[in-house]
Protein backbone atom coordinates (compact mmCIF):
# COMPACT_ATOMS: atom_id res chain seq x y z
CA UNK A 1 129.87 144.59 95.95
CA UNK A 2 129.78 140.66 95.49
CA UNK A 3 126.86 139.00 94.54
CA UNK A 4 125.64 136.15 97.23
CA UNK A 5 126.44 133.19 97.03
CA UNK A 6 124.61 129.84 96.24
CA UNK A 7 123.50 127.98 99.33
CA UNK A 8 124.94 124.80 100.86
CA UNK A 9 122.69 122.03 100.73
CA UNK A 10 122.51 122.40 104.65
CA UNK A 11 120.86 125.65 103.80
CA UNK A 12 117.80 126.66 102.45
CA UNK A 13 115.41 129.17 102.86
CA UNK A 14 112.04 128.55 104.83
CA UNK A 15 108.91 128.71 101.98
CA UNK A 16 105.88 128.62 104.69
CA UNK A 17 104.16 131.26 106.28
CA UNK A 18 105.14 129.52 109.75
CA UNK A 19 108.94 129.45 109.41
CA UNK A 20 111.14 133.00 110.07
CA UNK A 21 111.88 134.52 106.56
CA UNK A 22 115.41 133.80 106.08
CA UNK A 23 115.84 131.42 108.67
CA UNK A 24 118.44 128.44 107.37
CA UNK A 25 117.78 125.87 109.50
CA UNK A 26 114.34 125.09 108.36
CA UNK A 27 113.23 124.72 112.36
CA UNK A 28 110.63 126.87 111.69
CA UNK A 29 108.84 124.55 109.11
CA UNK A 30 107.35 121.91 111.04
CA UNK A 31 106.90 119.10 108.10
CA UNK A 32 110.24 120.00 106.84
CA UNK A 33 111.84 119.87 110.06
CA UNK A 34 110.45 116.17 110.90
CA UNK A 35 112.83 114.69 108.53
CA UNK A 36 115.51 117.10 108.07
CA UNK A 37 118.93 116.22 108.97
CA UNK A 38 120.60 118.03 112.49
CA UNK A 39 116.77 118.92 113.40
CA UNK A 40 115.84 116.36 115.96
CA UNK A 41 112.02 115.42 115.17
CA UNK A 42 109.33 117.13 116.97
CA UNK A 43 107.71 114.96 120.32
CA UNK A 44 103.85 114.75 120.51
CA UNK A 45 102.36 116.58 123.78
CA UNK A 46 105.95 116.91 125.58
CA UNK A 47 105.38 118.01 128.97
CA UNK A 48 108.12 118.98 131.82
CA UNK A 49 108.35 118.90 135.00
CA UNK A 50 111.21 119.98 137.69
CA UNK A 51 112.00 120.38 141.33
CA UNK A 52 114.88 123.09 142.57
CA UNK A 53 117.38 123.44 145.29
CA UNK A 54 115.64 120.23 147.28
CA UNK A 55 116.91 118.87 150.43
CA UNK A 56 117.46 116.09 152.30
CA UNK A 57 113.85 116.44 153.61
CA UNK A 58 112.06 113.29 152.22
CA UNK A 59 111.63 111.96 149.30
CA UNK A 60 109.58 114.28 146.62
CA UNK A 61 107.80 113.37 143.79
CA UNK A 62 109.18 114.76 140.63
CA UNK A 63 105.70 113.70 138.22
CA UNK A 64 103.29 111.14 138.46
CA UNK A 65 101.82 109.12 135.32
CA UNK A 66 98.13 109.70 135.38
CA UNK A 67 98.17 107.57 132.13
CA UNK A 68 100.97 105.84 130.48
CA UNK A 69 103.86 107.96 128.86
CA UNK A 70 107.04 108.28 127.74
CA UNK A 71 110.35 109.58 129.23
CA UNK A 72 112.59 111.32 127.35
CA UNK A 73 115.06 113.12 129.11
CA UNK A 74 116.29 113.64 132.92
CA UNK A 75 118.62 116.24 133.77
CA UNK A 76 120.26 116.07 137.96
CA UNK A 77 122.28 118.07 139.25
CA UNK A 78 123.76 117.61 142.97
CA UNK A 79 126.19 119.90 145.19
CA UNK A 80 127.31 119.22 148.79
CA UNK A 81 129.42 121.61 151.11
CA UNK A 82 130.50 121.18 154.14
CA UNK A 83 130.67 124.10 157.00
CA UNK A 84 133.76 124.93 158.97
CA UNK A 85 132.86 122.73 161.78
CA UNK A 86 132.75 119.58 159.63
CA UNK A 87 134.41 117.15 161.51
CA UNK A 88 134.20 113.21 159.63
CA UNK A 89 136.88 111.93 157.80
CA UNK A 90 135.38 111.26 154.63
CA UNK A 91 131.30 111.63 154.18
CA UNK A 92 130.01 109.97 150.60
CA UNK A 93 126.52 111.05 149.36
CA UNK A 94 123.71 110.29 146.39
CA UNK A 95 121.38 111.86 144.55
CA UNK A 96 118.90 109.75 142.27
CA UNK A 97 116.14 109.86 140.29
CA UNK A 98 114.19 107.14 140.33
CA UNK A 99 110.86 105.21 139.85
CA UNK A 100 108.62 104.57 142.79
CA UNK A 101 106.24 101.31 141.29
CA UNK A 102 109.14 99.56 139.25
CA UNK A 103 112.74 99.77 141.35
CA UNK A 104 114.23 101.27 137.82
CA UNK A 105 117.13 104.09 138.40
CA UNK A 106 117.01 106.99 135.71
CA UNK A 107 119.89 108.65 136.91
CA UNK A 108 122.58 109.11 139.77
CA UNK A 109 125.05 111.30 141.08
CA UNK A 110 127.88 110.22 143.55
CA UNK A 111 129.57 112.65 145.55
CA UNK A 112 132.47 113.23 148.89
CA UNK A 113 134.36 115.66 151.10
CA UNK A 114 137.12 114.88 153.11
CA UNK A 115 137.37 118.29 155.36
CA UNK A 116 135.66 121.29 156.34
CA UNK A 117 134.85 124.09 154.29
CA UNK A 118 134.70 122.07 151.23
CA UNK A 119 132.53 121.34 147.85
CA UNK A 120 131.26 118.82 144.92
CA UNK A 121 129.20 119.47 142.92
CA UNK A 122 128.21 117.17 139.08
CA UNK A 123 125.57 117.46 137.00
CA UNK A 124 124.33 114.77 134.23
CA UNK A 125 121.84 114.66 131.37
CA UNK A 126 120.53 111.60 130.58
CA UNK A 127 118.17 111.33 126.96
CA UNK A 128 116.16 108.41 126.65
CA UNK A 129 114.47 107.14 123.36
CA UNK A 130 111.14 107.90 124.97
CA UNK A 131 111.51 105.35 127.77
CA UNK A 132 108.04 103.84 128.56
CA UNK A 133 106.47 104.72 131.68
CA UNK A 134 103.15 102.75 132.73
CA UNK A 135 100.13 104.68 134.23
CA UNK A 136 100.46 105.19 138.04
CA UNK A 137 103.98 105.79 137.90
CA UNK A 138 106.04 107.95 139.62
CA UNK A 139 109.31 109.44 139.32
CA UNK A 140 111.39 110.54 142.46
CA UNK A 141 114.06 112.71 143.31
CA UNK A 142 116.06 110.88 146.40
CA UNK A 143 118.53 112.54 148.36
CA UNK A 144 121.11 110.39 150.24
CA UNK A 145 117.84 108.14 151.05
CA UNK A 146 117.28 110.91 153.56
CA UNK A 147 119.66 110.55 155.44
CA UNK A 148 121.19 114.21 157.05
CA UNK A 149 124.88 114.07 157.29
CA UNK A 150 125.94 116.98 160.26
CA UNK A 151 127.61 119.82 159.15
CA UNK A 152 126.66 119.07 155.53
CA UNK A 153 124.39 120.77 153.34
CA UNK A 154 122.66 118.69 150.36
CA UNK A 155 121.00 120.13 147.14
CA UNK A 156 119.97 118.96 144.19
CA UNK A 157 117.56 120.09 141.16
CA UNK A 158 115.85 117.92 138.54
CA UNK A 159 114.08 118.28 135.08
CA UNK A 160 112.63 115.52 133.26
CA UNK A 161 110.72 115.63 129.89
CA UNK A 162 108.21 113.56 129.53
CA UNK A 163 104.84 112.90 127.51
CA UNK A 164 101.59 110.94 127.74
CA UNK A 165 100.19 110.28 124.24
């Protein structure tokens, strides 16, 4: 049997009650994890929000800003298909999330299909250095601007994390 072996500086072991004995990330120690490198520091009353599988039925609202916050992350993802009796040539859609008081795009997603019977599909993740957001504020998930192509079905799903100090 080998004896173990000394840890990496990367490694250590936690030392507070709060932390997972053994764990060698450190995660698990809050104060130590603030400043520790690879551990991305903790964000003060984070709060999420999401919509799923949305159509082209309006335009919903994702989270409104009952006080000012912060954005910090958006996540969008958008598929299309069209049915066997699709008939355009070419049919070019968007998905968006956006803000409703200040015109200010957060992120997009272009898509097309060229015959029946056919898919896209993209996805995106978009961080933000905790983007300010004033109070009253809403973000929006918009769907080709509403607009129902025939013979295509439009879906998209959106997370955003936010927080209001």
């Amino acid at each position: 049997m080998t004896e173990p072996q000394e840890p990496r500086p990367d490694q250590r072991v936690v030392t507070s009650p709060a932390g997972l004995p053994g764990s060698r990330s450190g995660s698990g120690e809050l104060a130590g994890a603030l400043g520790y490198p690879g551990v991305p520091g903790a964000v003060p009353n984070l709060l999420g929000a999401a919509l799923f599988q949305q159509g082209t039925s309006g335009i919903p609202t994702i989270v409104t800003f009952t006080a000012p916050g912060r954005v910090w992350m958006v996540i969008l993802s958008y598929v299309i298909t069209s049915n066997a009796t699709f008939s355009l040539s070419t049919v070019r859609t968007v998905a968006a999330v956006q803000t409703a008081v200040t015109p200010l795009v957060l992120a997009t997603i272009e898509l097309g299909v060229a015959n029946p019977n056919r898919e896209a599909w993209d996805s995106m993740a978009t961080p933000y250095p905790g983007l300010p957001v004033q109070a009253g504020e809403s973000l929006h998930l918009n769907l080709n601007n509403g607009v129902v192509v025939p013979q295509l079905d439009q879906q998209a799903s959106v997370s955003v994390l936010y927080s209001i100090p």
